[in-house]
PDB file of N, CA and C in Angstrom:
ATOM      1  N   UNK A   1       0.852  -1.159   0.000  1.00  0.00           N
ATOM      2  CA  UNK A   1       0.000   0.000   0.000  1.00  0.00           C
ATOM      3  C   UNK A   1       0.904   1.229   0.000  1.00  0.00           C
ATOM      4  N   UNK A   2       0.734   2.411  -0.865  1.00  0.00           N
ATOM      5  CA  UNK A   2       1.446   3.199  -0.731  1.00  0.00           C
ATOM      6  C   UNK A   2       0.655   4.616  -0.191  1.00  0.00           C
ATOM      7  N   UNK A   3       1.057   5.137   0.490  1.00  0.00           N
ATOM      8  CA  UNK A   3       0.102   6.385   1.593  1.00  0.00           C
ATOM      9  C   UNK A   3       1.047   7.775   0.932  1.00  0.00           C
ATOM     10  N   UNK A   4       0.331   8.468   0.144  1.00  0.00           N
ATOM     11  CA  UNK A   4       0.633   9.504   0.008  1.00  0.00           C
ATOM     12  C   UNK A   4       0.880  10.815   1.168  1.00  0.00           C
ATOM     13  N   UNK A   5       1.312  12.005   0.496  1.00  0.00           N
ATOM     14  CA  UNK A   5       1.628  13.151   1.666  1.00  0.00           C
ATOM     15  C   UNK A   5       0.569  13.661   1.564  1.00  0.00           C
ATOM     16  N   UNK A   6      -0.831  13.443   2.412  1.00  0.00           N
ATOM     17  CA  UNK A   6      -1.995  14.037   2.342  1.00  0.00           C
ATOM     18  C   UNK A   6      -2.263  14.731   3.670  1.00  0.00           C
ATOM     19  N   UNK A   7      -3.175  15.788   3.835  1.00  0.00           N
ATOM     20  CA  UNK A   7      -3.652  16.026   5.224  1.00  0.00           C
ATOM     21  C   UNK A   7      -4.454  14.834   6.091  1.00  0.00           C
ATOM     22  N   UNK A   8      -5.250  14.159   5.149  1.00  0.00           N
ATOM     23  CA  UNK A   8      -6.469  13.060   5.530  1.00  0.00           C
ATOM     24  C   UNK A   8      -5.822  11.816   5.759  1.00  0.00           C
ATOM     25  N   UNK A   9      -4.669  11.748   5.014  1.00  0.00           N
ATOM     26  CA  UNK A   9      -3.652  10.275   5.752  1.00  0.00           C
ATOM     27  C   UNK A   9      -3.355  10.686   6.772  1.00  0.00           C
ATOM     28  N   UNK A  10      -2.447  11.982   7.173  1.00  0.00           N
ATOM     29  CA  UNK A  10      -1.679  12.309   7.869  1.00  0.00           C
ATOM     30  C   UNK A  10      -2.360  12.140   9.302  1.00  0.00           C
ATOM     31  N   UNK A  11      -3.930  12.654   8.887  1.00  0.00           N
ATOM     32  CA  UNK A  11      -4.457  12.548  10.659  1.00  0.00           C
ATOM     33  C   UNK A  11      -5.003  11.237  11.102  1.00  0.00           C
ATOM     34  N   UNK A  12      -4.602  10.457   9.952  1.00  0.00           N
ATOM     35  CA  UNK A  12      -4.962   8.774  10.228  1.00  0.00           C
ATOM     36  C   UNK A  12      -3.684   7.805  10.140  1.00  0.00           C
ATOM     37  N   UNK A  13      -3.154   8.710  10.339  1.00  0.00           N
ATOM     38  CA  UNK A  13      -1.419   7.813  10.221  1.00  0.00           C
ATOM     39  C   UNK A  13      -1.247   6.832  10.910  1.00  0.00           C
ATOM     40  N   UNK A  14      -1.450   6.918  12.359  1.00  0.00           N
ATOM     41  CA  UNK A  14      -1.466   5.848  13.213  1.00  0.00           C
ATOM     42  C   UNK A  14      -2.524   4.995  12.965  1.00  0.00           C
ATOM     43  N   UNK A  15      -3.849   5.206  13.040  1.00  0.00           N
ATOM     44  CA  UNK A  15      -4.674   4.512  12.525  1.00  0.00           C
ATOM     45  C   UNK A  15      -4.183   3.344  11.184  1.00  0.00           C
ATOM     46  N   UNK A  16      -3.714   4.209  10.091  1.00  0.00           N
ATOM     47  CA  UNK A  16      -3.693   3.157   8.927  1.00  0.00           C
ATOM     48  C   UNK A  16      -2.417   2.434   8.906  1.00  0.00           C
ATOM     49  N   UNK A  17      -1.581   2.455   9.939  1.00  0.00           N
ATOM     50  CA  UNK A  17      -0.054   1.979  10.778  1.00  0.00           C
ATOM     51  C   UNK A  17      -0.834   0.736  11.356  1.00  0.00           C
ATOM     52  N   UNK A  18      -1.794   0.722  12.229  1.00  0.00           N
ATOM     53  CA  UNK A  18      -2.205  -0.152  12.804  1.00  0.00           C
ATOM     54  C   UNK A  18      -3.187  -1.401  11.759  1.00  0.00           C
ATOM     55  N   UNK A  19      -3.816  -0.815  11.275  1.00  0.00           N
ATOM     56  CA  UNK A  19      -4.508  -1.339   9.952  1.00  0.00           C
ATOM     57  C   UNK A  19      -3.795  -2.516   8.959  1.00  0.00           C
ATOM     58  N   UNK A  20      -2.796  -1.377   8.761  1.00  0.00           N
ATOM     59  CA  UNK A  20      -1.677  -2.200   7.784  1.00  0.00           C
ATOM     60  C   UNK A  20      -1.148  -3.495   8.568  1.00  0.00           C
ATOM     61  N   UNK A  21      -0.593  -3.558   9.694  1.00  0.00           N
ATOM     62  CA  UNK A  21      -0.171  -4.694  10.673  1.00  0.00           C
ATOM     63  C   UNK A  21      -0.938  -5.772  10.655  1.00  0.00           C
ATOM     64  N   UNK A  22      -2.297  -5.358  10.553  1.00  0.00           N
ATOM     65  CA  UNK A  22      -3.694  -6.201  11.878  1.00  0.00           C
ATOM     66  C   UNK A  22      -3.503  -7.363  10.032  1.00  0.00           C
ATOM     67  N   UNK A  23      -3.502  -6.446   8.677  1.00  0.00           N
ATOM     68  CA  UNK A  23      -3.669  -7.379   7.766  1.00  0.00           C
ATOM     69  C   UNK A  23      -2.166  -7.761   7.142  1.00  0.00           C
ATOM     70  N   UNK A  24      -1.342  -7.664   7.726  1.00  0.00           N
ATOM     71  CA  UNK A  24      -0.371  -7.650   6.986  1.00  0.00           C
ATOM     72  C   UNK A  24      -0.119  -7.588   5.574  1.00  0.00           C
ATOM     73  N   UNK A  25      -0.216  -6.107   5.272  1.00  0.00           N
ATOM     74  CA  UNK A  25       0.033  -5.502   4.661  1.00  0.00           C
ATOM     75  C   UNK A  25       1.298  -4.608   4.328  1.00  0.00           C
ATOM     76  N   UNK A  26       2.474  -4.614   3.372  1.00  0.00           N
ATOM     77  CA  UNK A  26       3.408  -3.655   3.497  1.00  0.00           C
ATOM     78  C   UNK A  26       2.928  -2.391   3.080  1.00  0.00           C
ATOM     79  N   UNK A  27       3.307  -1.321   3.894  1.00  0.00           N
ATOM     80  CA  UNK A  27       3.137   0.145   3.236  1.00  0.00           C
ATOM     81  C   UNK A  27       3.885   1.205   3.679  1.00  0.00           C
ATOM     82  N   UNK A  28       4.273   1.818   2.388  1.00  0.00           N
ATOM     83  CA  UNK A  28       4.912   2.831   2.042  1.00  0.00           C
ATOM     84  C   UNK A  28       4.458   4.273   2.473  1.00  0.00           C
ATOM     85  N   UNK A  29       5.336   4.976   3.431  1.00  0.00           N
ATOM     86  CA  UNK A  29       4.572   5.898   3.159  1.00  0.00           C
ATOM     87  C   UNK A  29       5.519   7.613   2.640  1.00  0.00           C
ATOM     88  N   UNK A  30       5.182   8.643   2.696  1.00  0.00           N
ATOM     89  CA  UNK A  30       6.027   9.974   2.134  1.00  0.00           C
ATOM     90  C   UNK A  30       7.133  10.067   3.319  1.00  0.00           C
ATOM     91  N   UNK A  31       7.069  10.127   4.226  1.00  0.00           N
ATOM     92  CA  UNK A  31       7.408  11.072   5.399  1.00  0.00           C
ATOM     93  C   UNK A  31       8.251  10.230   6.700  1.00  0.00           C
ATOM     94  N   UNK A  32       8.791  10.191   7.422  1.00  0.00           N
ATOM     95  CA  UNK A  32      10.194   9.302   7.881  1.00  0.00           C
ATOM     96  C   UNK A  32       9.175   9.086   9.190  1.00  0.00           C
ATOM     97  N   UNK A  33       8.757  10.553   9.544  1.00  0.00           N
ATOM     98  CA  UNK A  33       7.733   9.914  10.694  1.00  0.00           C
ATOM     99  C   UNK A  33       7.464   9.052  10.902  1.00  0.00           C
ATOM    100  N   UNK A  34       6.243   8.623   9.976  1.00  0.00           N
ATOM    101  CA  UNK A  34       5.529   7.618   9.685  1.00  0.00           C
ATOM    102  C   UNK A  34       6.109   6.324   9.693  1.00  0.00           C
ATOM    103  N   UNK A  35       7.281   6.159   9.662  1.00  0.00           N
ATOM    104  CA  UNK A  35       8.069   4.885   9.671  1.00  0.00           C
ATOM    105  C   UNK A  35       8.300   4.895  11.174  1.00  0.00           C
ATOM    106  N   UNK A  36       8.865   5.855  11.613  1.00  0.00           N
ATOM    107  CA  UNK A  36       9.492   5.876  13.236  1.00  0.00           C
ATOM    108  C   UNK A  36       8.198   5.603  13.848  1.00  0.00           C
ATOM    109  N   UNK A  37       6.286   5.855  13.420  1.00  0.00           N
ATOM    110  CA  UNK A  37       5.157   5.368  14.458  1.00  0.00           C
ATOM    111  C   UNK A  37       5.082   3.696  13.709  1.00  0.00           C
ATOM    112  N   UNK A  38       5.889   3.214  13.300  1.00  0.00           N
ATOM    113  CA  UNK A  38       5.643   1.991  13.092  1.00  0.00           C
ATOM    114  C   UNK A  38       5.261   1.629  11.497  1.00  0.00           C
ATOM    115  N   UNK A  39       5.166   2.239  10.469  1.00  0.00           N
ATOM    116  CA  UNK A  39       5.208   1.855   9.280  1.00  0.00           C
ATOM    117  C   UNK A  39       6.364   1.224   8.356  1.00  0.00           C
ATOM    118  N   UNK A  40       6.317   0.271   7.551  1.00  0.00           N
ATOM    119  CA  UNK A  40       7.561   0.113   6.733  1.00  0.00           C
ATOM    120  C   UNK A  40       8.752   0.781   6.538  1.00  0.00           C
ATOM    121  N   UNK A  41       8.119   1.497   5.239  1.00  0.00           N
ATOM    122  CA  UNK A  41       9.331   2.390   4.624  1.00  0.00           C
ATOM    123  C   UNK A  41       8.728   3.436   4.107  1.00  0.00           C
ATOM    124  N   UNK A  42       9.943   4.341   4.008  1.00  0.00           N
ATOM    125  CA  UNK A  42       9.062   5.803   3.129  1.00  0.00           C
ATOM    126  C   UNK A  42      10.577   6.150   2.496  1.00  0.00           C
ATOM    127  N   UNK A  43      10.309   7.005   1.614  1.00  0.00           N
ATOM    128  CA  UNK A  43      11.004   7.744   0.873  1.00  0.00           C
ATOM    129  C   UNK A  43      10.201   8.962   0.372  1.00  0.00           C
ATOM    130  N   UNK A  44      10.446   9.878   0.609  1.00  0.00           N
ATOM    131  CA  UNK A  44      10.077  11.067   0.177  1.00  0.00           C
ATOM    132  C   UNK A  44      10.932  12.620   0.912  1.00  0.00           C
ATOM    133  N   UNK A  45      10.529  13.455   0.611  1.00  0.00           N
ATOM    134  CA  UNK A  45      11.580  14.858   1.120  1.00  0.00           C
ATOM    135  C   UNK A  45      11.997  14.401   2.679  1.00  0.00           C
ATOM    136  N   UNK A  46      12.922  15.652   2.862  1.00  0.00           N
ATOM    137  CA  UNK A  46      13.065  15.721   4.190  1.00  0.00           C
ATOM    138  C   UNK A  46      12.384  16.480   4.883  1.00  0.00           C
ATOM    139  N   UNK A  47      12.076  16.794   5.923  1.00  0.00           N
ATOM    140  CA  UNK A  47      10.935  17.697   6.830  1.00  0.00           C
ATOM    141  C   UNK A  47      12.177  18.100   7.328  1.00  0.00           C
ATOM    142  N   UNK A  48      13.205  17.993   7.682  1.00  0.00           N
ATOM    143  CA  UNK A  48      14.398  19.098   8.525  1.00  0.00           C
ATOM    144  C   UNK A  48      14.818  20.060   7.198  1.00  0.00           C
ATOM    145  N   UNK A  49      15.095  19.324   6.303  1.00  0.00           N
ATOM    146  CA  UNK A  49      15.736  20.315   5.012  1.00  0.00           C
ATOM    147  C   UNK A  49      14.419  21.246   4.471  1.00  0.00           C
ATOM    148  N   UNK A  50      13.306  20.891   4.403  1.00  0.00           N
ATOM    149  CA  UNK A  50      12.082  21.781   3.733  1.00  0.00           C
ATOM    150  C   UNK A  50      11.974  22.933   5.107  1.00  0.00           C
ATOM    151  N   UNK A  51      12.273  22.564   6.389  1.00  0.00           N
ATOM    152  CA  UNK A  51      12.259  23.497   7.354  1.00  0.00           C
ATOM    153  C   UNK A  51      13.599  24.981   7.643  1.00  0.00           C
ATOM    154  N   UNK A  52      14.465  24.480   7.098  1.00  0.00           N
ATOM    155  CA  UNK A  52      15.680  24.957   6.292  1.00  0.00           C
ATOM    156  C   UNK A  52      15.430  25.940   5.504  1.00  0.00           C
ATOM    157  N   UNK A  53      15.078  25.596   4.537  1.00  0.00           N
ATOM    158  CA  UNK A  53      14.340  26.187   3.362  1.00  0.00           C
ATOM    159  C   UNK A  53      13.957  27.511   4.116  1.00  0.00           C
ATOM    160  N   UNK A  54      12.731  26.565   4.435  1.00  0.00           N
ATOM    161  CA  UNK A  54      11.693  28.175   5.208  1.00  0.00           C
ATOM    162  C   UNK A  54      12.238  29.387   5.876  1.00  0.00           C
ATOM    163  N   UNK A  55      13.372  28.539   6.734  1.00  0.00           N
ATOM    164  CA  UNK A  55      14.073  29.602   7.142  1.00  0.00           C
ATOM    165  C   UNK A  55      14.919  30.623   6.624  1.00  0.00           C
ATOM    166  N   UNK A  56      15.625  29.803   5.569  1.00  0.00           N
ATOM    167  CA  UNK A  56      16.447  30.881   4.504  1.00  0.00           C
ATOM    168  C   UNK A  56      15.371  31.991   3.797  1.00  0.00           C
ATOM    169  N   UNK A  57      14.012  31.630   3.449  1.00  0.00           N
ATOM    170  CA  UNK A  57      13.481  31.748   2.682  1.00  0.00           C
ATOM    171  C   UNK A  57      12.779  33.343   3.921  1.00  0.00           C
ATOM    172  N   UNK A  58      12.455  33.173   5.110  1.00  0.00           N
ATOM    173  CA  UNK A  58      11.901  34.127   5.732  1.00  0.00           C
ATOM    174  C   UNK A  58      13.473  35.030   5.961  1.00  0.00           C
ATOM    175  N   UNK A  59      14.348  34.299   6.170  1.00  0.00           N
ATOM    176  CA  UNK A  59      15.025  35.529   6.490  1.00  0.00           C
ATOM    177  C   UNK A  59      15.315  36.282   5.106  1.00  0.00           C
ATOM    178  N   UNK A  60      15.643  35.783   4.198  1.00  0.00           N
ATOM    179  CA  UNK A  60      15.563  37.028   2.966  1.00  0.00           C
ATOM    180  C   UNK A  60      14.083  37.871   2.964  1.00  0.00           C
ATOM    181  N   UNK A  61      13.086  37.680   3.393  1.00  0.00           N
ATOM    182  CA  UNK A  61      11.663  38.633   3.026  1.00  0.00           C
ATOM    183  C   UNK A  61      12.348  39.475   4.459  1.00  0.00           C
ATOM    184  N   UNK A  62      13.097  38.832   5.750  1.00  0.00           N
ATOM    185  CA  UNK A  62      13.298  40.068   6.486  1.00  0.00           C
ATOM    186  C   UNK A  62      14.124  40.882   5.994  1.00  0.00           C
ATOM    187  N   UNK A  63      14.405  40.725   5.573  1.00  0.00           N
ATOM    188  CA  UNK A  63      15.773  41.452   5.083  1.00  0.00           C
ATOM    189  C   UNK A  63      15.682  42.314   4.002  1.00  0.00           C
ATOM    190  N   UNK A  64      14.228  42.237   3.600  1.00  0.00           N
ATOM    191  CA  UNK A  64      13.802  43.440   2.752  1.00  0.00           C
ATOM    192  C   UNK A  64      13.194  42.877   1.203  1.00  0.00           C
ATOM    193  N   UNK A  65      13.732  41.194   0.858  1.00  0.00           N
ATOM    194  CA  UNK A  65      13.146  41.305  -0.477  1.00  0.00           C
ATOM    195  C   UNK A  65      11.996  40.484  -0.395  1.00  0.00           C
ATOM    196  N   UNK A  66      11.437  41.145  -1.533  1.00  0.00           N
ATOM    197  CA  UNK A  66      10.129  41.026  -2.294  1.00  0.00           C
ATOM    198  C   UNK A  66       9.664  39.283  -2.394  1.00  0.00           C
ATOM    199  N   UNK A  67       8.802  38.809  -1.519  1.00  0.00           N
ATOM    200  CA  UNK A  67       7.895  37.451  -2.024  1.00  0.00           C
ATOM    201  C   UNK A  67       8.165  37.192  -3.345  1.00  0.00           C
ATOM    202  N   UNK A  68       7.557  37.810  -4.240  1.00  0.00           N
ATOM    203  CA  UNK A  68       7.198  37.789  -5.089  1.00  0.00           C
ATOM    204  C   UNK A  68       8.565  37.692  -6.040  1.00  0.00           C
ATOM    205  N   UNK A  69       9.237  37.792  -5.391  1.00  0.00           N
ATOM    206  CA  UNK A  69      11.103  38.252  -6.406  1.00  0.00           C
ATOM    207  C   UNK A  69      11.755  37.150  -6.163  1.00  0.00           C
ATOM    208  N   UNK A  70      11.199  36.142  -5.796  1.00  0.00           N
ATOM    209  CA  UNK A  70      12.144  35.220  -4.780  1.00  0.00           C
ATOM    210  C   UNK A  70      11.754  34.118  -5.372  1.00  0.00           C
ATOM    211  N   UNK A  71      12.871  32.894  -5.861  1.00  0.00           N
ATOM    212  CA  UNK A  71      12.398  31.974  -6.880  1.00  0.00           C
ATOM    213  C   UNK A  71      11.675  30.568  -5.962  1.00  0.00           C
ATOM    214  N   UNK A  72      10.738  30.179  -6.560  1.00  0.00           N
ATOM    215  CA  UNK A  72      10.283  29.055  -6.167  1.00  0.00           C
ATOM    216  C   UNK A  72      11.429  27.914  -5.720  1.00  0.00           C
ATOM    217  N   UNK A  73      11.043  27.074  -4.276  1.00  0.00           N
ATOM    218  CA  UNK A  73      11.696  26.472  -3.682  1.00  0.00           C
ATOM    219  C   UNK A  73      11.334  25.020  -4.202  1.00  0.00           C
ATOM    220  N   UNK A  74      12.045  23.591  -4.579  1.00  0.00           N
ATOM    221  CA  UNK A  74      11.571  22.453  -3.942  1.00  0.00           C
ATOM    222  C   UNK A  74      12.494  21.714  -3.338  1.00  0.00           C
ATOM    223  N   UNK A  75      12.306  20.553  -2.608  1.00  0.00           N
ATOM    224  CA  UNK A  75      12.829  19.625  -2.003  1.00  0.00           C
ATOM    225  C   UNK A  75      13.959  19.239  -2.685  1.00  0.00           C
ATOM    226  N   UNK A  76      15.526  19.191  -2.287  1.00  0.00           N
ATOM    227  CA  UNK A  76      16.064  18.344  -2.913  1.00  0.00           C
ATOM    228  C   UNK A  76      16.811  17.112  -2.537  1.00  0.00           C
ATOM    229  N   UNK A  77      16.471  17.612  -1.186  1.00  0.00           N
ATOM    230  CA  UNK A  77      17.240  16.050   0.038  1.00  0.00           C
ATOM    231  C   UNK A  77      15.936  14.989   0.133  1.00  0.00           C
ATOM    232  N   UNK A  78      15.973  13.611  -0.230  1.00  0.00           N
ATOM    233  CA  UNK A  78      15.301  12.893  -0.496  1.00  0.00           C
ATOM    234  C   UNK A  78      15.638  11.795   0.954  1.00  0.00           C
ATOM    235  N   UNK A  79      14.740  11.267   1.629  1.00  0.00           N
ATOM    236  CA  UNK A  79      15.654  10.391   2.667  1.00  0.00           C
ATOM    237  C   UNK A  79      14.410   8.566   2.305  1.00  0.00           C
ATOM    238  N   UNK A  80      15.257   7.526   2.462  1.00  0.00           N
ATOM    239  CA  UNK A  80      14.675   6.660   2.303  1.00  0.00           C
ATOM    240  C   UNK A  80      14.776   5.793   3.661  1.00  0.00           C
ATOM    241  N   UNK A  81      13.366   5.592   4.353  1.00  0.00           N
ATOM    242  CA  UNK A  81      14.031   5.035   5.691  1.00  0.00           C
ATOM    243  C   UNK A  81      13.094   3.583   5.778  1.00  0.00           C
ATOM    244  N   UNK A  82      13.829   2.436   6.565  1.00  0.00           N
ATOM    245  CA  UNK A  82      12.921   1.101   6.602  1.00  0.00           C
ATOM    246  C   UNK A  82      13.395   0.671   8.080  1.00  0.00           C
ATOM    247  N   UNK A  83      11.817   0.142   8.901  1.00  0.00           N
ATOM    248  CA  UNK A  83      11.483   0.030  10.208  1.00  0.00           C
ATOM    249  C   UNK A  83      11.780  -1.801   9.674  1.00  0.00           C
ATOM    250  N   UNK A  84      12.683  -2.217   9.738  1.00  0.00           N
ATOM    251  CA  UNK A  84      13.201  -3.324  10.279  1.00  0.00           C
ATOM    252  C   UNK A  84      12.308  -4.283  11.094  1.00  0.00           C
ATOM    253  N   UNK A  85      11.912  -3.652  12.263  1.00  0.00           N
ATOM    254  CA  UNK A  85      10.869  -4.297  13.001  1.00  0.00           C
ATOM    255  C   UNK A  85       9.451  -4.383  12.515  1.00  0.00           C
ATOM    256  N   UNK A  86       9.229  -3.666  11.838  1.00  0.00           N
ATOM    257  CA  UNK A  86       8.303  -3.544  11.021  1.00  0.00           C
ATOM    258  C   UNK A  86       8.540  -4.960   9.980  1.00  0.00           C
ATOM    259  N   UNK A  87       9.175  -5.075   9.145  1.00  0.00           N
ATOM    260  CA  UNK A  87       9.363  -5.776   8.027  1.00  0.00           C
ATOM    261  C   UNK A  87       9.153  -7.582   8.957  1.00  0.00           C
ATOM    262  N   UNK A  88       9.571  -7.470   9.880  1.00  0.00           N
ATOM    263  CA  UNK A  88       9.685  -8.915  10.651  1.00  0.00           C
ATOM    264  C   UNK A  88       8.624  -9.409  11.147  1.00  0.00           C
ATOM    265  N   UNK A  89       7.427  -8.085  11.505  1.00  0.00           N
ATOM    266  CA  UNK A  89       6.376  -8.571  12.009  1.00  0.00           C
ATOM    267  C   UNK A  89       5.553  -9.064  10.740  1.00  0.00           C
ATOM    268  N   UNK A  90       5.983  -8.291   9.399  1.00  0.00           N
ATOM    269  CA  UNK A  90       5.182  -8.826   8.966  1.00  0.00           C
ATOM    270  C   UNK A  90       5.728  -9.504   8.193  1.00  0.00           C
ATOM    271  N   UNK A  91       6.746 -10.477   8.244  1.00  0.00           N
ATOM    272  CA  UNK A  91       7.310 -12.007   7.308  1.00  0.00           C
ATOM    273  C   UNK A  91       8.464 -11.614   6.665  1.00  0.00           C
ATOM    274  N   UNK A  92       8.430 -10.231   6.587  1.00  0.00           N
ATOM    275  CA  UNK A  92       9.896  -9.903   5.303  1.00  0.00           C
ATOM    276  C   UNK A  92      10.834  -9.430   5.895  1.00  0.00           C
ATOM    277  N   UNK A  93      11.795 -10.262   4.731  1.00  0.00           N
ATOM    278  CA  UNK A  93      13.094  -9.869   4.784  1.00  0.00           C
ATOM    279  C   UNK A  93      13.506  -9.254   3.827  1.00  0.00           C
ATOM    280  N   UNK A  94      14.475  -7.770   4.477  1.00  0.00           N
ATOM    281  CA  UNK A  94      14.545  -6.803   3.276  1.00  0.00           C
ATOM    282  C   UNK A  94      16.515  -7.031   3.365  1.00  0.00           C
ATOM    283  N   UNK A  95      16.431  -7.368   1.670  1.00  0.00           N
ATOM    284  CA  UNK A  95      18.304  -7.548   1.425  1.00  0.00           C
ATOM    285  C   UNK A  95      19.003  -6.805   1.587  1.00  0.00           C
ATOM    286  N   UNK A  96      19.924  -7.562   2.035  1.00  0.00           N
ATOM    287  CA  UNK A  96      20.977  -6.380   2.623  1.00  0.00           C
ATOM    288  C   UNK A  96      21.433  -5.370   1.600  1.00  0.00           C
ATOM    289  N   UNK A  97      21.379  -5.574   0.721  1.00  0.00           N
ATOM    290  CA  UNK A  97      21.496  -4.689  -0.747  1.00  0.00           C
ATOM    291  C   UNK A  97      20.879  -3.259  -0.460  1.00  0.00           C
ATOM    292  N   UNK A  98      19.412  -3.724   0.281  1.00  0.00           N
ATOM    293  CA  UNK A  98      18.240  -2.752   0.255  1.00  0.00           C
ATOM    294  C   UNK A  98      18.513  -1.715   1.072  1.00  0.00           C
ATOM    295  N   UNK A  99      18.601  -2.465   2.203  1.00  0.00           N
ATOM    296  CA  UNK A  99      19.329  -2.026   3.610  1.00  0.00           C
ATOM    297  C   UNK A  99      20.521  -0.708   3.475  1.00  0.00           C
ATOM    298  N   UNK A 100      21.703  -1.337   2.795  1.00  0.00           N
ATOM    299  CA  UNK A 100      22.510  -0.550   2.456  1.00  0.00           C
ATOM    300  C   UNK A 100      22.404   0.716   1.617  1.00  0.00           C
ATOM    301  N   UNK A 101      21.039   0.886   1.228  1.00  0.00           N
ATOM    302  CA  UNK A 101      20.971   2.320   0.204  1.00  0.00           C
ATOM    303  C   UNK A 101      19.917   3.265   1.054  1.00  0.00           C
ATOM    304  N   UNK A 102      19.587   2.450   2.280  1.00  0.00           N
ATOM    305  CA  UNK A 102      18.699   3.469   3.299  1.00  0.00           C
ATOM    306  C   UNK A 102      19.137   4.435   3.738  1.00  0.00           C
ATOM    307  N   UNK A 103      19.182   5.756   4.077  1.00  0.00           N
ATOM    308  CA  UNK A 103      19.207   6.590   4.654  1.00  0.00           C
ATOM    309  C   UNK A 103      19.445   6.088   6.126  1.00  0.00           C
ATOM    310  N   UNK A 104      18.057   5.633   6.699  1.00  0.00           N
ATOM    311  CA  UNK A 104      17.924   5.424   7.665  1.00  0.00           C
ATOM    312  C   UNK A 104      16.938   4.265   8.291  1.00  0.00           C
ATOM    313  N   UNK A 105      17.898   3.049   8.915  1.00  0.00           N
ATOM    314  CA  UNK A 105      17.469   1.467   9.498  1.00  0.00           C
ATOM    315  C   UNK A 105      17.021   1.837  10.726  1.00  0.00           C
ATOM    316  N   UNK A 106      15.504   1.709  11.309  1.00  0.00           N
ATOM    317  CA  UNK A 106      15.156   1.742  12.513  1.00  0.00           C
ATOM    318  C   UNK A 106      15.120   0.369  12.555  1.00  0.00           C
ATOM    319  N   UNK A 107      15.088   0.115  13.871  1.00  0.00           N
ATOM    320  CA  UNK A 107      15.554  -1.351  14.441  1.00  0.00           C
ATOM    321  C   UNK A 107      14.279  -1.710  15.241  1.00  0.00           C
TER     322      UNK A 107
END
């Protein structure tokens, strides 16, 4: 199952964390969180680097320039993370191949 970056997942995260388990189900989701409350794996932006951003991004409007003058931002730090414990409860084994290109192995 793959769980997009939605508001309506997001406030059912735990919910569809628990869901996914009860059927064993693997699922994917955007956001690293979501792995650390117990989901598989995710790959998608970073939430420290997009917070980064913001900050560079407010301190230039303090600093006098124009919203509007200021080039559109996106994500470019990508993090891929897999809950290990996760994968065991539900039968899989992820190769060490896989393992090795994670970002980040919760245990």
């Amino acid at each position: 199952m793959l769980v997009g970056a939605d508001a309506v997942f997001a406030t059912w995260r735990d919910h569809l964390i628990v869901l996914a388990a009860r059927y064993a189900i693997p699922a994917i989701f955007e956001l690293r969180e979501s792995v650390a409350a117990g989901g598989l794996m995710s790959y998608g932006p970073s939430l420290s680097d997009a917070y980064r951003l913001v900050g560079l991004y407010t301190g230039q409007i303090l600093k006098g320039a124009k919203p509007a003058d200021l080039p559109v931002l996106q994500s470019t730090k990508f993090e891929f993370v897999i809950n290990v414990k996760t994968a065991k409860s539900l039968g899989l084994t992820i190769p060490p191949d896989v393992l090795s290109i994670a970002d980040e192995v919760i245990e």
